[in-house]
Protein backbone atom coordinates (compact mmCIF):
# COMPACT_ATOMS: atom_id res chain seq x y z
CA UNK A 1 -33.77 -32.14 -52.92
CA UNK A 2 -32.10 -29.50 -55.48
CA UNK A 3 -28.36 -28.86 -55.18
CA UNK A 4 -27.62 -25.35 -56.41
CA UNK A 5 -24.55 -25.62 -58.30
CA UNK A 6 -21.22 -23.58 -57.23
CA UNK A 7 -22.10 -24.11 -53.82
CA UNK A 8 -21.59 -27.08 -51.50
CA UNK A 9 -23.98 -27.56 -48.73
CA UNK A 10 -22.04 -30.36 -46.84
CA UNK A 11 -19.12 -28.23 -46.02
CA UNK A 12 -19.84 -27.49 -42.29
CA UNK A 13 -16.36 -26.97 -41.45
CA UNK A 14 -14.59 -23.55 -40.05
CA UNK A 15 -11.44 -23.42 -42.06
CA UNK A 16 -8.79 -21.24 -40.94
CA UNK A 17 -6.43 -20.17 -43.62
CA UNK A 18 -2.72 -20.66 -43.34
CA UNK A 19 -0.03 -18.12 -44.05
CA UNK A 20 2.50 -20.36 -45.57
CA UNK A 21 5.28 -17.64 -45.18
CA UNK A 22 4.69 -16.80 -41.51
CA UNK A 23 6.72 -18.93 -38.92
CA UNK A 24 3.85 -20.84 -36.58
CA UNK A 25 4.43 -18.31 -33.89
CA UNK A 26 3.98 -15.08 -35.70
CA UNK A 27 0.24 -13.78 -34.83
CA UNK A 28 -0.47 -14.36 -39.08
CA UNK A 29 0.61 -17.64 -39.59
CA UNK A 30 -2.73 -18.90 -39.13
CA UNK A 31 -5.99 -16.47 -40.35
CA UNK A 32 -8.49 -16.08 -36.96
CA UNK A 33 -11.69 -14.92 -37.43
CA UNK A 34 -11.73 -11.23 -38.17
CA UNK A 35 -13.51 -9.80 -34.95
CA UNK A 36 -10.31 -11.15 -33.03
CA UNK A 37 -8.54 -8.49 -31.59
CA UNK A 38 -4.30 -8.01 -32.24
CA UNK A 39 -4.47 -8.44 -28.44
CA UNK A 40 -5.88 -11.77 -28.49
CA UNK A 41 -3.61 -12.84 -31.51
CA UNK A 42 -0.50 -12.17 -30.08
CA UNK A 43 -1.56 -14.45 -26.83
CA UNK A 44 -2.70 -16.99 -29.85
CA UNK A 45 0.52 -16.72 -30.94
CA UNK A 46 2.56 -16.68 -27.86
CA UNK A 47 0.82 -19.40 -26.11
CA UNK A 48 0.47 -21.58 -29.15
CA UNK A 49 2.97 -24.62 -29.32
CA UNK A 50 3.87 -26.11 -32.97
CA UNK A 51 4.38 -29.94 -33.35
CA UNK A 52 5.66 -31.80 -36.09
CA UNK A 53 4.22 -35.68 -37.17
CA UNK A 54 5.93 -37.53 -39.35
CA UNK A 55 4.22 -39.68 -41.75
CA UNK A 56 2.57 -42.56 -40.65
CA UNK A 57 2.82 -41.71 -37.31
CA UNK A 58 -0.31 -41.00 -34.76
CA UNK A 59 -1.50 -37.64 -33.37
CA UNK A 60 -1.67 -38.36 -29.33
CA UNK A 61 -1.98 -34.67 -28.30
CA UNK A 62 -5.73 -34.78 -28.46
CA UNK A 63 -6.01 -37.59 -26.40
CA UNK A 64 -3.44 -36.76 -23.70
CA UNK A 65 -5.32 -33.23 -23.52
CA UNK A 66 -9.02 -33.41 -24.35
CA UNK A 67 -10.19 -30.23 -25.00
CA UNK A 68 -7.32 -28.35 -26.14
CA UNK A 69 -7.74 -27.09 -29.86
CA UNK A 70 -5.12 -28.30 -32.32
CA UNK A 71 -4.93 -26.89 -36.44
CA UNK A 72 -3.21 -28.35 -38.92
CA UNK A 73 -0.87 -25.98 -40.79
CA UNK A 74 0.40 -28.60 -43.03
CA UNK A 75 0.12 -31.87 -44.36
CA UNK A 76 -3.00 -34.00 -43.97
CA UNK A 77 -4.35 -36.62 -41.42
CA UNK A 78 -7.14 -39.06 -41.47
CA UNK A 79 -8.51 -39.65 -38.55
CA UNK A 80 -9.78 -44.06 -37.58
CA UNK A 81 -11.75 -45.67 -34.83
CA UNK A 82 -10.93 -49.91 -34.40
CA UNK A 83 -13.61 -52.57 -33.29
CA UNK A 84 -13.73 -55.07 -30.68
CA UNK A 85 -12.25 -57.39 -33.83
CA UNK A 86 -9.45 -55.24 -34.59
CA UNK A 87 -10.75 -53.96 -38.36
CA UNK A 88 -10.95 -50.27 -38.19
CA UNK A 89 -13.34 -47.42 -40.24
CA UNK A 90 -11.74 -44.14 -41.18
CA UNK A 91 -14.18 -41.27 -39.94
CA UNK A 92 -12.63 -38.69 -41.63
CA UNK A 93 -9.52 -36.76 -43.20
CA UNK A 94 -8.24 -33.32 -42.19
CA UNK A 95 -6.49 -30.71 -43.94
CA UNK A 96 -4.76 -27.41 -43.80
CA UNK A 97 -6.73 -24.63 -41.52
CA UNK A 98 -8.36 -27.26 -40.28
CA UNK A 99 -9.37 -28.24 -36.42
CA UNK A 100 -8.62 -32.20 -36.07
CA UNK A 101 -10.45 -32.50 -32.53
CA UNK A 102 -12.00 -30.87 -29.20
CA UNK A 103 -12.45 -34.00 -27.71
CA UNK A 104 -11.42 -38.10 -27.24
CA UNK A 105 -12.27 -40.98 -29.28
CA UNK A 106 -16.28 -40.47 -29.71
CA UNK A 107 -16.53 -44.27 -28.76
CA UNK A 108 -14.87 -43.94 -25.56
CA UNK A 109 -14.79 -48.23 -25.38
CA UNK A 110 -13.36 -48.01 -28.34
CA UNK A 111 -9.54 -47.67 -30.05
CA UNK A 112 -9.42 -44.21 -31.99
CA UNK A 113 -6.36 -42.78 -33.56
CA UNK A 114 -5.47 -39.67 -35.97
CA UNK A 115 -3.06 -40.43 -37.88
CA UNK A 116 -0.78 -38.44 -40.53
CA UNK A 117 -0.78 -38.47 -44.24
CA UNK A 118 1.90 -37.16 -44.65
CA UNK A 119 4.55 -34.99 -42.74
CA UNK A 120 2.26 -32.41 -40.74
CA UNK A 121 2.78 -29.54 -38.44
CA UNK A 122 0.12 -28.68 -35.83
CA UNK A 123 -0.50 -25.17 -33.90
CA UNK A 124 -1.46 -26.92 -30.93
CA UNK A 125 -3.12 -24.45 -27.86
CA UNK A 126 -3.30 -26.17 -24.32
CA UNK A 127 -6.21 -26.76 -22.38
CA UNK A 128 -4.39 -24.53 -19.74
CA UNK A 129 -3.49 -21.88 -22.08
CA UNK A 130 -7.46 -22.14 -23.61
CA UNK A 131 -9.06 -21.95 -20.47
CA UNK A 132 -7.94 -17.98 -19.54
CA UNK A 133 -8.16 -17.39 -23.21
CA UNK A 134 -12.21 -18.09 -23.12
CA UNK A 135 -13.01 -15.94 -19.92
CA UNK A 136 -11.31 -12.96 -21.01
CA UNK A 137 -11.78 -12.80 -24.47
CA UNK A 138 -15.57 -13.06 -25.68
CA UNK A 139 -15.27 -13.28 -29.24
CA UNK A 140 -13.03 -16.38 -28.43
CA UNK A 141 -15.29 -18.26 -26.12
CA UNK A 142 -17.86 -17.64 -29.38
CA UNK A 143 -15.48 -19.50 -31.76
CA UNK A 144 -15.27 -21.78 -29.65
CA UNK A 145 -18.68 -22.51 -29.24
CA UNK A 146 -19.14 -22.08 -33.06
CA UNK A 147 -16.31 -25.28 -33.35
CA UNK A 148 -18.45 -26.88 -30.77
CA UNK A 149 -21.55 -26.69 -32.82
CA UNK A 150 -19.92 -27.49 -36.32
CA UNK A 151 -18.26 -31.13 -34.89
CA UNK A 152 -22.35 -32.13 -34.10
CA UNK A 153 -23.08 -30.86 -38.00
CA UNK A 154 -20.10 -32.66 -39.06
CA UNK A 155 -21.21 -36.04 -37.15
CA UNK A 156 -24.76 -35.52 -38.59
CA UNK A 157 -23.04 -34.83 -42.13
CA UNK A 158 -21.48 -38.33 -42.02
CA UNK A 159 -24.41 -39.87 -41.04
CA UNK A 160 -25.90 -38.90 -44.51
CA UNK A 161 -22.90 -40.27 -46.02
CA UNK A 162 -22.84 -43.35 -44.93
CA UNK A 163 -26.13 -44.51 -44.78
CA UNK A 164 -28.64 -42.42 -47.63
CA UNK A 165 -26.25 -42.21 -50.70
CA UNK A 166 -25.39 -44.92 -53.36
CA UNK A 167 -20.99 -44.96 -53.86
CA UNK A 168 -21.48 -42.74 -57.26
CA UNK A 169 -22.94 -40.25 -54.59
CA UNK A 170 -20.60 -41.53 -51.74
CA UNK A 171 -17.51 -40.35 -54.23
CA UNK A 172 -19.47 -37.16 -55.65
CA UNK A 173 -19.91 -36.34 -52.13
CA UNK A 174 -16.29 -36.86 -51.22
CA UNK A 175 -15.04 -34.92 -54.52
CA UNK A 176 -17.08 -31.50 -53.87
CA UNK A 177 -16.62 -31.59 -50.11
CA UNK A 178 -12.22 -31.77 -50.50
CA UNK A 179 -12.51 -29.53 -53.13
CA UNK A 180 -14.45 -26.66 -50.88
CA UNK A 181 -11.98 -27.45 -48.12
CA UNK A 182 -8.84 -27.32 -50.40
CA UNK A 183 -9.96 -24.11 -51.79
CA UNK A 184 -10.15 -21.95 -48.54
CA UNK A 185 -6.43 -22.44 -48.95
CA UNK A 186 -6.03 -22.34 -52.74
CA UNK A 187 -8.67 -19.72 -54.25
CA UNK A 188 -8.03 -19.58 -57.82
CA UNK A 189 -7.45 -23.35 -58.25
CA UNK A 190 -9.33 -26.06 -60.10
CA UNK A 191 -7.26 -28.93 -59.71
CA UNK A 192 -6.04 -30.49 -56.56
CA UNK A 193 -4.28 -33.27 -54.63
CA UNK A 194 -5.81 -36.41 -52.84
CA UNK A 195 -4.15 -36.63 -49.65
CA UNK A 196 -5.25 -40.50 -49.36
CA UNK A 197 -5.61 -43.09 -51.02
CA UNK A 198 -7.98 -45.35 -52.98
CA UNK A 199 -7.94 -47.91 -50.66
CA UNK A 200 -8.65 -45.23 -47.73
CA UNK A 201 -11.06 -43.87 -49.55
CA UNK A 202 -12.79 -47.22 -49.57
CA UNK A 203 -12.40 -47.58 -46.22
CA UNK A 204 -14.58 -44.10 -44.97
CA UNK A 205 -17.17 -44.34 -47.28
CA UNK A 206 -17.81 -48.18 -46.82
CA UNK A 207 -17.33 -49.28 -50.27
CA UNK A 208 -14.90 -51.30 -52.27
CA UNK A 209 -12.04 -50.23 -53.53
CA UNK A 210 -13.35 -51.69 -56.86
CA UNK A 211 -16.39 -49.52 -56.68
CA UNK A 212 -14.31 -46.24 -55.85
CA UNK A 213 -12.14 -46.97 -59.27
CA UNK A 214 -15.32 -47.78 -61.15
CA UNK A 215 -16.72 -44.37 -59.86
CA UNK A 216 -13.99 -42.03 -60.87
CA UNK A 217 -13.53 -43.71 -64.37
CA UNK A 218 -17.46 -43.05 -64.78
CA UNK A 219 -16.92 -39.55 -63.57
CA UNK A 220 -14.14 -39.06 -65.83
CA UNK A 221 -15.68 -40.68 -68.86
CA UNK A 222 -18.79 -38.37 -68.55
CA UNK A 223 -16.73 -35.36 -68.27
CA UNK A 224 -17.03 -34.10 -64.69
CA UNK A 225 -13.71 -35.07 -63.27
CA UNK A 226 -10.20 -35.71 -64.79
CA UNK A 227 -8.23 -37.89 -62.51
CA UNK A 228 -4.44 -39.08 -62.98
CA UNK A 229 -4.11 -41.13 -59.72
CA UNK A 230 -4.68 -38.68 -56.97
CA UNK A 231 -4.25 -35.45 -59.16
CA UNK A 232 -8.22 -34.39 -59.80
CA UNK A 233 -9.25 -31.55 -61.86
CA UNK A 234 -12.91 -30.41 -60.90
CA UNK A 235 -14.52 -30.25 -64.91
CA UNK A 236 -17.80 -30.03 -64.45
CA UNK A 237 -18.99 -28.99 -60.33
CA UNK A 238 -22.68 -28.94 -61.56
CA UNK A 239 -22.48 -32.32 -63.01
CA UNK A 240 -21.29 -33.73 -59.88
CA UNK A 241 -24.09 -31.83 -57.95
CA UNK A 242 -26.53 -33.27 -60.05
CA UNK A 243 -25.21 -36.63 -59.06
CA UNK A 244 -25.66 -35.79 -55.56
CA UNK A 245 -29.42 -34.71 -56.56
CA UNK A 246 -30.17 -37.76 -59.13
CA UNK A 247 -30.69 -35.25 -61.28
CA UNK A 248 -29.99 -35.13 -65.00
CA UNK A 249 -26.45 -33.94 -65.55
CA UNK A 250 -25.57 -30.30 -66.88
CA UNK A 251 -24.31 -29.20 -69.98
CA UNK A 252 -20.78 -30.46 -70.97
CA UNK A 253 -19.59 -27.07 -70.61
CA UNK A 254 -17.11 -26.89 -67.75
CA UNK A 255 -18.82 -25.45 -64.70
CA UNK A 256 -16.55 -23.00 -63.14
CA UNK A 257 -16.16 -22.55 -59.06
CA UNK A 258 -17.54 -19.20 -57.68
């Protein structure tokens, strides 16, 4: 399968971007989709609660409230499920403008827990205050169902991940799919910030954390990344596509983002 380069396939996601100026209750803070009416924002933003997780510390709103939509407006969160043995997988990591989760653990018999990277806020909208929200406002109840739809892509997304691609594709993967999410927040930018770590990363894509270090020195040695820790600078996008497609890599030029 060809990869076009620029463009990144994988991201499923609806990213909502976050108006760092607005306070969380002000109908801009967070950018709805445009067919939303001023109507409907101000109830967004009047009904909308804001919580604040320190880090380290686990999300629980999803679980007390299944169903109720909650965005992160700051900070990041990785999301981990534990087995009958106690060792855990992380499924996932969430950032800004992102939704963490419509529903409970998907392994109902099983532990889950979201849990924050760092020092987060949340825009967190009730199941009680959703409910109204979906009957009388149409283009709401169709985000919603849009949300809906994108959490099955997602699920089939990490499917892929974790069983069809070898870890120089695993971290490839990883790379281009933070990088698309980061930059619904941050345009113009290049360069970026892991919000986890090594380690973590290991631990959602099922490798060692000898294999992730031996992946982004590779990457950084051929010119498509340059990596200080968790600071990354996207070089060469069409390179790491062509990893994704076994392909032969591009030319060394530096592949700008569209």
């Amino acid at each position: 399968m060809k990869l076009e380069c620029m463009t990144n396939p994988f991201d499923v996601g609806i990213p909502l971007k976050i108006n760092r100026e607005s306070k969380i209750n002000h109908p801009d803070k967070i950018g709805w989709p445009d067919d939303f009416s001023e109507e409907l924002r101000r109830k967004l933003a009047y009904l909308g609660t804001l919580k604040v997780i320190g880090r380290g510390q686990p999300v629980c709103y999803n679980t007390e409230d299944p169903g109720s939509i909650c965005i992160l407006t700051s900070g990041a969160l990785k999301s981990q499920i534990f087995d009958a043995e106690g060792t855990y997988a992380i499924l996932g990591f969430y950032l800004p403008g992102e939704i963490i989760s419509l529903h409970t653990s998907p392994v109902p018999s099983l532990p889950y827990e979201t849990i924050a990277l760092s020092t987060c806020q949340l825009y967190i909208l009730s199941t009680d205050a959703l409910k109204p929200l979906l009957i009388s406002h149409p283009e709401f109840f169709d985000f919603y169902h849009k949300v809906s739809q994108m959490a099955l892509l997602d699920a089939y997304r990490r499917t892929i991940l974790t069983g069809n691609l070898d870890s120089d594709q695993k971290i490839a993967f990883l790379l281009l799919n933070l990088y698309s999410r980061i930059k619904h927040q941050q345009e113009e930018s290049t360069h970026f910030q892991l919000p986890m770590s090594r380690i973590e990363i290991s631990q959602h894509l099922f490798l060692s954390p000898e294999t992730v270090s031996r992946s982004f020195s590779k990457f950084q040695m051929k010119g498509l990344i340059q990596a200080d820790r968790n600071e990354i600078y996207i070089k060469n996008q069409c390179g790491l596509f062509n990893v994704l497609s076994c392909q032969q890599e591009c030319s060394p030029a530096i592949a700008r983002p569209a």
